[in-house]
Protein backbone atom coordinates (compact mmCIF):
# COMPACT_ATOMS: atom_id res chain seq x y z
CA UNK A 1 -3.23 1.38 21.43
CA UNK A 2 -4.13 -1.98 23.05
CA UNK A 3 -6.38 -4.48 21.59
CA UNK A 4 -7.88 -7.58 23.27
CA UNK A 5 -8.70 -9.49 24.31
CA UNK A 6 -10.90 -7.10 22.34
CA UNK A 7 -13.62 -5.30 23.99
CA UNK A 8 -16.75 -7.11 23.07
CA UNK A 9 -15.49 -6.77 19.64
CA UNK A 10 -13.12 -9.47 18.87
CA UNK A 11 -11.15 -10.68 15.36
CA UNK A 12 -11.10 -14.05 14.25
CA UNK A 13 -7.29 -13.83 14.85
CA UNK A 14 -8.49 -15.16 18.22
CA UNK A 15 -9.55 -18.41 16.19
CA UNK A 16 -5.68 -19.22 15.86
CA UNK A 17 -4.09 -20.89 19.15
CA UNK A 18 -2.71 -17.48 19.68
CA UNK A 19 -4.13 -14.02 19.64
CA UNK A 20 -4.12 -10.55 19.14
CA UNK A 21 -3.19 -8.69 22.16
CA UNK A 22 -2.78 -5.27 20.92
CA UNK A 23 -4.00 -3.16 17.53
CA UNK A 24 -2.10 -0.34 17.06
CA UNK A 25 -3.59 3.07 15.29
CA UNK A 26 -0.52 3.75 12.67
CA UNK A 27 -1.20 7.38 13.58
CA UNK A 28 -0.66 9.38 15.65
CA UNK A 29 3.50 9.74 15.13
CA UNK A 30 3.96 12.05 17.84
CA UNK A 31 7.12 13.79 18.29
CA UNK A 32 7.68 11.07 21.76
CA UNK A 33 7.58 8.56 19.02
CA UNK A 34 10.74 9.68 17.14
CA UNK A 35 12.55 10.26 20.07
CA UNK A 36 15.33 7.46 20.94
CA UNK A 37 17.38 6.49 24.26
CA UNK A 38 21.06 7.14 24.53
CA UNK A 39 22.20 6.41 28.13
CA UNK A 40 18.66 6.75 29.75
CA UNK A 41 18.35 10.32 28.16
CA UNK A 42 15.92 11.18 25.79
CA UNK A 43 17.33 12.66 22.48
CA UNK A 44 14.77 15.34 21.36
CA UNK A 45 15.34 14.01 17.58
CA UNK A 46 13.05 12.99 15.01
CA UNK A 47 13.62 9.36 14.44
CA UNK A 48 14.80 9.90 10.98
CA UNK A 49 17.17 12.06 11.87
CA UNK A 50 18.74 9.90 14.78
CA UNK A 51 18.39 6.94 12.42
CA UNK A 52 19.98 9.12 9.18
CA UNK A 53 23.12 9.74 12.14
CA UNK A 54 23.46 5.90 12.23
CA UNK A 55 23.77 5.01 9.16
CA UNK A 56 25.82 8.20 8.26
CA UNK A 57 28.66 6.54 11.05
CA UNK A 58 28.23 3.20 9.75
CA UNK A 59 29.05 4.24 6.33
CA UNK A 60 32.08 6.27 7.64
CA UNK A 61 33.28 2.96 9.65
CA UNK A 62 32.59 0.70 6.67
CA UNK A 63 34.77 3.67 4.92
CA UNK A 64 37.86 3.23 6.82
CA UNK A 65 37.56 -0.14 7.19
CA UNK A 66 37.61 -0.47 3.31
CA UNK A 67 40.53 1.98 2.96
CA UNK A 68 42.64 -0.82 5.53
CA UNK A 69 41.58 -3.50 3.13
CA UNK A 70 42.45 -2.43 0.27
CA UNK A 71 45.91 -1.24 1.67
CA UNK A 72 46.89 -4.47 2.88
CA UNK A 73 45.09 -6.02 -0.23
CA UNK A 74 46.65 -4.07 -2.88
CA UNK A 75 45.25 -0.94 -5.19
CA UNK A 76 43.64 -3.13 -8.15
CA UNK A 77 39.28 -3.96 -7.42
CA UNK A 78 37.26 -5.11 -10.05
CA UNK A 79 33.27 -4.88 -9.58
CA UNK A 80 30.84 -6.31 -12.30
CA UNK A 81 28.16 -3.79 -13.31
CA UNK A 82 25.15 -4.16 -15.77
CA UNK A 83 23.07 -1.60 -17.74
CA UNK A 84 20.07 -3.32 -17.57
CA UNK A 85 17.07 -1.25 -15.41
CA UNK A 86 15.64 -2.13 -12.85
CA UNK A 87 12.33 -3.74 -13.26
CA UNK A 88 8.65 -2.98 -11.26
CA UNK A 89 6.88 -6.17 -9.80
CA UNK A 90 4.14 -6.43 -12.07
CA UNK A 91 0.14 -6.84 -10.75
CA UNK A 92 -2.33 -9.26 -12.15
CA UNK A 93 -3.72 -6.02 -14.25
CA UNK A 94 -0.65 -6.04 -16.05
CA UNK A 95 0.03 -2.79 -14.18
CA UNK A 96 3.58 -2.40 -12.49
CA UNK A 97 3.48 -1.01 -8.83
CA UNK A 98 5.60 1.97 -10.01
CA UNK A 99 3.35 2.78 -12.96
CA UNK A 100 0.44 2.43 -10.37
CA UNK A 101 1.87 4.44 -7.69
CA UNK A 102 3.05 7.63 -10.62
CA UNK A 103 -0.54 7.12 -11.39
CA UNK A 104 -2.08 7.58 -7.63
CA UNK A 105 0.13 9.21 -5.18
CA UNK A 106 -0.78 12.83 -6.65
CA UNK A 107 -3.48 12.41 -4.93
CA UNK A 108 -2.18 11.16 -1.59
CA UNK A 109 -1.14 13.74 0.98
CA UNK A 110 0.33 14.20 4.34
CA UNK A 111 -1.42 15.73 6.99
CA UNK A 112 -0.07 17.16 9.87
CA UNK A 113 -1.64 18.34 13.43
CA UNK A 114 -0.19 20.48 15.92
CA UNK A 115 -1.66 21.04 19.64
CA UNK A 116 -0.39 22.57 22.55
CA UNK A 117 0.90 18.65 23.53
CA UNK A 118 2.25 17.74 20.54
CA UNK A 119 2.38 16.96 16.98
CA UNK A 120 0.66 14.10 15.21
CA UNK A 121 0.60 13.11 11.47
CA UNK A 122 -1.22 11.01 9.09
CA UNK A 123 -2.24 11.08 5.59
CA UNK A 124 -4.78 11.69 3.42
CA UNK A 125 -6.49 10.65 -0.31
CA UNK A 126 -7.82 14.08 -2.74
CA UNK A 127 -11.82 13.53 -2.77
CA UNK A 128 -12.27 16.55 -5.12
CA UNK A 129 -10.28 18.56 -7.07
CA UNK A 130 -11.45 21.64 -4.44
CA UNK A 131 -9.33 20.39 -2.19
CA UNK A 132 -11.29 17.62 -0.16
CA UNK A 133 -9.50 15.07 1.60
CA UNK A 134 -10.80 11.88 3.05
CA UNK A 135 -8.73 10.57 6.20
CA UNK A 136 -8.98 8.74 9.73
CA UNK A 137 -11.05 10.43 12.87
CA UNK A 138 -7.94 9.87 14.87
CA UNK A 139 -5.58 11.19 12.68
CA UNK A 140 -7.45 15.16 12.49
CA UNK A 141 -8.94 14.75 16.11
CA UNK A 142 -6.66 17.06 17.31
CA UNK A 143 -8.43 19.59 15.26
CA UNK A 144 -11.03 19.39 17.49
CA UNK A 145 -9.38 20.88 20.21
CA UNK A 146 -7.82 24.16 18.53
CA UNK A 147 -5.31 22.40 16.86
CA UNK A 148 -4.02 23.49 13.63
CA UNK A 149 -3.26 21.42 10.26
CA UNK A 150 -1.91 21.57 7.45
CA UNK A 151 -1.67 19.58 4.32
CA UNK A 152 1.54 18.45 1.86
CA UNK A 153 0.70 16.84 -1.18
CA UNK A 154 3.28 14.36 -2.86
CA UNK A 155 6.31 15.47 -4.45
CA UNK A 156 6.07 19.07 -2.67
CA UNK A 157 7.48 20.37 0.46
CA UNK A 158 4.51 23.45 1.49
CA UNK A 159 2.48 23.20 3.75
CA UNK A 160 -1.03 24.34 2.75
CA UNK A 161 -3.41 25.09 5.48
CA UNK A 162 -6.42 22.94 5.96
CA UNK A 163 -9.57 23.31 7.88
CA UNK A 164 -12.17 20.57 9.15
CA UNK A 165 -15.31 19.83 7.56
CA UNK A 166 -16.58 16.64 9.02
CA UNK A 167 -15.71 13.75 11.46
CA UNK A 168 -17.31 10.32 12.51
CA UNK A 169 -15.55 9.09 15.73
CA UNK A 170 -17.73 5.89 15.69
CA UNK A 171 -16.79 4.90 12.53
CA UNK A 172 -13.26 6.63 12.35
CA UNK A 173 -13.32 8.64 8.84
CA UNK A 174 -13.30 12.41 8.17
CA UNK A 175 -13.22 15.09 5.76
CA UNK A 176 -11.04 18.16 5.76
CA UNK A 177 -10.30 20.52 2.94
CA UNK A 178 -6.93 22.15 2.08
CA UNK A 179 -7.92 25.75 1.36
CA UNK A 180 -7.61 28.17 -1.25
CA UNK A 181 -6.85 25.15 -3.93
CA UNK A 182 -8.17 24.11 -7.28
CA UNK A 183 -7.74 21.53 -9.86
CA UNK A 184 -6.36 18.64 -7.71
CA UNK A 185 -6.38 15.24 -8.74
CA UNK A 186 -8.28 12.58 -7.14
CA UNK A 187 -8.73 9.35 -6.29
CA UNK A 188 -10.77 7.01 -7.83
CA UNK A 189 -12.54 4.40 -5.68
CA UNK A 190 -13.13 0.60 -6.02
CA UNK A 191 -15.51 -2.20 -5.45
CA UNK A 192 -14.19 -3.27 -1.53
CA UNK A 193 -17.77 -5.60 -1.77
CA UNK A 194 -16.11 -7.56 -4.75
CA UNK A 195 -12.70 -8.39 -3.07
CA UNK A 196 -11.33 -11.93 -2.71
CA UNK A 197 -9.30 -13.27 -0.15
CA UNK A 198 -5.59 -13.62 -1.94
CA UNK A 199 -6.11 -10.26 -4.23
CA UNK A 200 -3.47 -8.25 -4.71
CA UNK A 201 -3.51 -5.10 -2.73
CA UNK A 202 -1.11 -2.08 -2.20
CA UNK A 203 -0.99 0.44 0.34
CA UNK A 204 0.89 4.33 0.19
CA UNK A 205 1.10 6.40 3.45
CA UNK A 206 3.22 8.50 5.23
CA UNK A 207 4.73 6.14 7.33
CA UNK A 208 6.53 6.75 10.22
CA UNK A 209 6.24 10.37 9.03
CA UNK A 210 9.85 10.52 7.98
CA UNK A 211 9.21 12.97 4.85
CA UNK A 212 6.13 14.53 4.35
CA UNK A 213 5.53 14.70 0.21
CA UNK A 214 7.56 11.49 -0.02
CA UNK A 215 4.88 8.41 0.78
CA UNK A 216 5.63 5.03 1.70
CA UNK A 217 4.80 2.39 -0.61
CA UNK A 218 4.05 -1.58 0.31
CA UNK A 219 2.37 -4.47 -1.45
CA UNK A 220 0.73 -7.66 -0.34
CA UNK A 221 -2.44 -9.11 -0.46
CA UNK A 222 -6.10 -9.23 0.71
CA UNK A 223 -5.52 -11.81 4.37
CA UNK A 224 -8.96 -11.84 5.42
CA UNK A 225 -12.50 -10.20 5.26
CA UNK A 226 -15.00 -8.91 7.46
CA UNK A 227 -12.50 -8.62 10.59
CA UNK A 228 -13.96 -6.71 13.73
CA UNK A 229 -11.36 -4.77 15.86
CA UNK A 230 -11.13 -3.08 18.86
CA UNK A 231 -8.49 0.09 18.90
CA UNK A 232 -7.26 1.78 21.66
CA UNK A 233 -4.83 4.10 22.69
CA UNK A 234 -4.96 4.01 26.47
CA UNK A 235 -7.58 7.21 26.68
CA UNK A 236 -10.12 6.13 24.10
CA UNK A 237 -10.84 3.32 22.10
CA UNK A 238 -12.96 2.57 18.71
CA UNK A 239 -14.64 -0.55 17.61
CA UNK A 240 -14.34 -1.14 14.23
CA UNK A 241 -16.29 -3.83 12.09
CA UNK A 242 -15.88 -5.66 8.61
CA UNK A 243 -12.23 -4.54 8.47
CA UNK A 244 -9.98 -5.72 5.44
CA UNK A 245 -7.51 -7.83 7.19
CA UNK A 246 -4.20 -6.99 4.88
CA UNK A 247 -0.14 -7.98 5.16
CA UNK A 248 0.98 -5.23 2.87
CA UNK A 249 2.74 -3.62 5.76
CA UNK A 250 1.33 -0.42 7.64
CA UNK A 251 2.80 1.47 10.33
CA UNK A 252 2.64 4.99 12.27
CA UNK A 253 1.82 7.92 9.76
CA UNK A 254 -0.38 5.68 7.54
CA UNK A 255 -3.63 6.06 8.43
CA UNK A 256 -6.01 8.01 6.16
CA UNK A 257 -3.92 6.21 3.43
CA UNK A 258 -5.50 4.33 1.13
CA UNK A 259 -4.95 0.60 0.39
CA UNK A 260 -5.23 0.35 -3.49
CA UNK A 261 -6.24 -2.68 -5.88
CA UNK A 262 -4.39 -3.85 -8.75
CA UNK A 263 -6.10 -1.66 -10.75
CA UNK A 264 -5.36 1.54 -8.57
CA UNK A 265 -8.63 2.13 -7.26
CA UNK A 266 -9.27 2.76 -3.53
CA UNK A 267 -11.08 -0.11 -1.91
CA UNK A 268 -9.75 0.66 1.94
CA UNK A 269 -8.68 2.74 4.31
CA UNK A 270 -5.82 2.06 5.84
CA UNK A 271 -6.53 2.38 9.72
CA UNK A 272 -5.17 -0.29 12.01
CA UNK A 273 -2.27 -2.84 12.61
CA UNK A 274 -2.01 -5.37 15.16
CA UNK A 275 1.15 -5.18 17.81
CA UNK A 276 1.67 -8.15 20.59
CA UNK A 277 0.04 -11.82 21.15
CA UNK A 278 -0.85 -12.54 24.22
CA UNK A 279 2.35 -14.60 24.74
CA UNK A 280 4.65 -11.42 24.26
CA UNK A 281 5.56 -12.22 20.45
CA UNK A 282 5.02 -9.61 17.94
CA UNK A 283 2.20 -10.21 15.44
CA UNK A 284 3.71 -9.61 11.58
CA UNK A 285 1.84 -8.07 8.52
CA UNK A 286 -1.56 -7.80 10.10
CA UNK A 287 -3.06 -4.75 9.14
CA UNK A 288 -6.57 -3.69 9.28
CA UNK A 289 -8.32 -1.49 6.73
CA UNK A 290 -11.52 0.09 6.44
CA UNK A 291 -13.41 -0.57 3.28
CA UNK A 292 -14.60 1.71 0.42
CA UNK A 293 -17.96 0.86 0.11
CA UNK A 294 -18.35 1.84 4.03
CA UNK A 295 -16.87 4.91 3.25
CA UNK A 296 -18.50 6.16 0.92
CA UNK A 297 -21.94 5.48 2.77
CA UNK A 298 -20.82 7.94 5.53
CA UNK A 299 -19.84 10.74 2.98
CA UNK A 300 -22.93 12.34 2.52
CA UNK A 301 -23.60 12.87 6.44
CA UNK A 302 -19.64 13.75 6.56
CA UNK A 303 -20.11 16.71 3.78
CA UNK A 304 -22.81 18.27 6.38
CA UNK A 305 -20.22 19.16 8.30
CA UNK A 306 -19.95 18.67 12.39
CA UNK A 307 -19.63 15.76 14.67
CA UNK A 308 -20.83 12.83 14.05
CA UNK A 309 -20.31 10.39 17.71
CA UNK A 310 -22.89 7.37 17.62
CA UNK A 311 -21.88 5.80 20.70
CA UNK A 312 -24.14 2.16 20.87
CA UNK A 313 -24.37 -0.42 23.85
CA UNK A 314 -21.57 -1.68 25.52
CA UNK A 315 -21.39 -5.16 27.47
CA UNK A 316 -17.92 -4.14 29.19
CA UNK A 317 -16.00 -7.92 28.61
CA UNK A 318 -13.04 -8.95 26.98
CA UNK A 319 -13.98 -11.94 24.86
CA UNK A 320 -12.16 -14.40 22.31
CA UNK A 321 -14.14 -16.77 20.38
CA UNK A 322 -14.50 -20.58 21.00
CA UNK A 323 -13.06 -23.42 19.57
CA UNK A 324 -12.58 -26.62 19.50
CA UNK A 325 -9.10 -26.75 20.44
CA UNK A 326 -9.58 -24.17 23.31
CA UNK A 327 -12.72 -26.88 24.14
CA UNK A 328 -10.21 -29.51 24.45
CA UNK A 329 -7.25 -27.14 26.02
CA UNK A 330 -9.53 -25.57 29.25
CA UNK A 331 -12.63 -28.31 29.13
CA UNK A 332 -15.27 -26.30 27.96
CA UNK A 333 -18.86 -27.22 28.25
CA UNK A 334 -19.53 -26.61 24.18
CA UNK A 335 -17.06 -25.52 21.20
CA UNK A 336 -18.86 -22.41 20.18
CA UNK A 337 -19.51 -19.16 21.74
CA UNK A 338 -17.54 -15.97 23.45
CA UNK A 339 -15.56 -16.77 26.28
CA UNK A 340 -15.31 -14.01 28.50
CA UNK A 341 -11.31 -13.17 29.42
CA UNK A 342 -12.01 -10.05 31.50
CA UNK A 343 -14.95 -8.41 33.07
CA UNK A 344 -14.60 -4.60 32.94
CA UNK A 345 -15.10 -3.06 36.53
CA UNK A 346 -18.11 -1.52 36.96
CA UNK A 347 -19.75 -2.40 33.73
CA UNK A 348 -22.85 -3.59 32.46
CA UNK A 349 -21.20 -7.22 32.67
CA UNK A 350 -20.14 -6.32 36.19
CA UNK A 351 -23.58 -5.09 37.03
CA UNK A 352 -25.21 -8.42 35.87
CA UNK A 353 -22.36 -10.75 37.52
CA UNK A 354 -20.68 -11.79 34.15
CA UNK A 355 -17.28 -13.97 34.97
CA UNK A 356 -13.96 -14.99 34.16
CA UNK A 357 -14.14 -18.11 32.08
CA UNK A 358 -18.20 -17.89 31.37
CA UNK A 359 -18.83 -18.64 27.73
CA UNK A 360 -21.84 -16.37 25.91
CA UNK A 361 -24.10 -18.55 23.72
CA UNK A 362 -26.91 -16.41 23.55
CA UNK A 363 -27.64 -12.65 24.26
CA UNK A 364 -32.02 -12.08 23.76
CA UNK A 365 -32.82 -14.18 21.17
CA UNK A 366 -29.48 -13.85 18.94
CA UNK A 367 -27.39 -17.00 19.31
CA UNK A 368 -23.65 -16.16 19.87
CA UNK A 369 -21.36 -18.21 18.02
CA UNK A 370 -18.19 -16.07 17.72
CA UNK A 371 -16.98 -13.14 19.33
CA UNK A 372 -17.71 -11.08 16.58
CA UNK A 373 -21.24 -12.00 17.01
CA UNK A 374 -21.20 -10.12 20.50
CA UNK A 375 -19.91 -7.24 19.28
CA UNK A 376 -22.28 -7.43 15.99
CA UNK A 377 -25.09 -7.09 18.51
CA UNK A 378 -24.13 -4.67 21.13
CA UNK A 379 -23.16 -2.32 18.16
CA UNK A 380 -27.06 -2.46 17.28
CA UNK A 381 -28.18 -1.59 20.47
CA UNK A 382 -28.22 1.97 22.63
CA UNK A 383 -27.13 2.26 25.91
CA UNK A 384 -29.34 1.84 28.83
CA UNK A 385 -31.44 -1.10 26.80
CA UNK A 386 -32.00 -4.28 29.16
CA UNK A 387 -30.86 -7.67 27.29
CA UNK A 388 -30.52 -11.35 28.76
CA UNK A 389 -26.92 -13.05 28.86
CA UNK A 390 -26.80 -16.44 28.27
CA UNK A 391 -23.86 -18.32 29.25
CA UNK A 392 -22.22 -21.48 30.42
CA UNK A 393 -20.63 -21.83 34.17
CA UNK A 394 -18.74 -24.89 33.14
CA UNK A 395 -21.60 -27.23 32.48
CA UNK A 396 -24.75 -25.18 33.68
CA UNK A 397 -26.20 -22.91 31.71
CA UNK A 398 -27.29 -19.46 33.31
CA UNK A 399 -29.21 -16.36 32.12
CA UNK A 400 -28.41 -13.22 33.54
CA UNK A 401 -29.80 -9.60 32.38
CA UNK A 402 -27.55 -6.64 31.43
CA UNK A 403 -28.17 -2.78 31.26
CA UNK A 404 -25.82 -1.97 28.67
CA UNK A 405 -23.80 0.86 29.36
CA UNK A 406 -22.50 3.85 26.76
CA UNK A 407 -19.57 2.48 24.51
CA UNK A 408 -16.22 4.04 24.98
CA UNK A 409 -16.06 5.09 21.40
């Protein structure tokens, strides 16, 4: 899934001299995902099965190469050992992240979709002890389509069939519920509003979906706040705002997870990651998460069961925020503002003759300072509505009016 220059919805990673070129949805793991090249030809293996091969003939070659040494070496080795056990990092609670993960991963599970294309996975966090399970839009969307899913809580290996109950595409979160279950534990959720930039944070998912039962586990810490993103994964895209911006590391299979306190309360969702720069470098430990308090503002509507699609205005630009160092770098007329990287063709921008290199400063009477403010706005407004674009063409300034068009949501 490709990210930005984001589609009027930017992240502040664009503030840094380099940016975000690509947020990845950790789910789906599809089955071309844990396939691997030998030769030019596909192997039709999961990826931890090709990867359990490797290391199975690496330990055999480390094997005979040991038996050699110690031939020519003589019989006789000597290897210290120690009794002591091993020790959990401890959290500024005074919980350890293995007490805190005994504590919550009953109630994470592993979901798993299967279509007529494919198979996708994900995972999940216990609502209710009946057996309802908050997750990712993406990760069940499958569902939608006649798919079929099915559930695996940790530390089991059945499958338990689950149904859908609700779904929010706009906002990516839905509910499912494993049937025929009682008496499940659940999570208990947070205060996301209350977070600090620098709190400790960790996240459980089934990454990479290499075991289903047997969740990942990472810690780091809160990296940011409020971060807008723009998802996509070539077919559909999502814009997603006031993200927590985490580098406790997620990858494919995580999403629906949830991204735990020190306490081990939920305050996030775990959701998004980002991939490439614009240079070609990989980004590291930037993952995106959506917070509790949103979440549980959408439950009600979820628990009426259906589709939920709000689909709001839509510009149709690529944009990265202003500042003074890309003022100095490409001469800009003012240090603030959107710049415009890409017009979309035949969009609302394209429509009202939006260009390359024009800088937003004002859209009606809402002054435009960062990217985010652009995609603040247009997520506020319904398609077909009439607005006026103010930008800079190098040093003139020039108002143009925009129908906005239906977001790709």
């Amino acid at each position: 899934m490709e990210l930005g220059p984001e589609i009027d919805d930017p992240t502040d990673a664009h503030v840094q001299k380099g940016r975000i070129a690509a947020v990845t949805w950790p789910i789906p793991v599809s089955q071309s995902q844990r396939s691997v090249k030998s030769g030019g030809a596909p192997l039709r293996k999961r990826a931890f099965g090709s990867r359990l091969t490797i290391f199975l003939v690496a330990a055999l070659v480390g094997g005979i190469a040991g038996h050699f040494a110690g031939a020519d070496g003589g019989t006789r080795l000597t290897i210290n050992t120690s009794n002591l056990q091993p020790g959990g990092a401890v959290l500024p609670s005074g919980l350890t992240i293995p007490q805190l993960v005994r504590t919550v991963s009953p109630s994470v599970v592993s979901i798993d979709v299967r279509t007529p294309n494919g198979e996708e996975q994900g995972t999940g966090m216990i609502l209710q002890a009946n057996g309802l399970v908050l997750t990712n839009a993406h990760v069940v969307s499958g569902a939608l389509n006649g798919g079929t899913m099915t559930v695996t809580r940790t530390g089991s290996t059945s499958s338990l069939p689950a149904t859908l109950v609700g779904i929010d595409t706009s906002n990516d979160v839905a509910l499912i519920r494993i049937t025929r279950v009682s008496g499940l534990p659940a999570v208990t959720f947070g205060k996301s509003d209350r977070l600090e930039v620098g709190d400790s944070v960790v996240a459980i998912g089934n990454a990479l979906g290499l075991a289903a039962g047997t969740p990942t586990v990472t810690e780091g810490i809160v990296s940011a706040l409020g971060r807008t993103v723009t998802a996509s994964n070539g077919t559909s895209s999502e814009t997603l705002l006031n993200l927590i911006q985490t580098d406790a590391a997620i990858n494919p299979g995580n999403s629906g997870g949830p991204l735990l306190d020190a306490n081990g309360l939920v305050i996030g969702m775990n959701t998004a990651v980002a991939g490439t720069m614009a240079d070609g470098t990989n980004a590291q430990n930037i993952g995106f998460a959506i917070p509790s308090s949103k979440i549980e503002s959408l439950l009600a509507s979820l628990l009426k069961g259906g589709t939920i699609a709000k689909k709001h205005g839509y510009l149709g630009v690529q944009i990265m925020t202003v500042t003074p160092a890309l003022k100095e770098q490409y001469g800009f007329a003012v240090n603030y503002g959107a710049v415009v990287t890409t017009v979309m063709s035949g969009s609302a921008a394209e429509n009202a003759g939006l260009r390359q290199a024009d800088i937003i400063v004002q859209i009606d009477s809402t002054k435009i300072r960062t990217a985010e403010d652009v995609s603040s706005f247009t997520a506020k407004r319904k398609a077909g509505q009439t607005v006026t674009v103010t930008v800079y063409r190098k040093s003139v300034k020039v108002s143009l009016k925009a129908t906005l068009g239906l977001s790709p949501n």
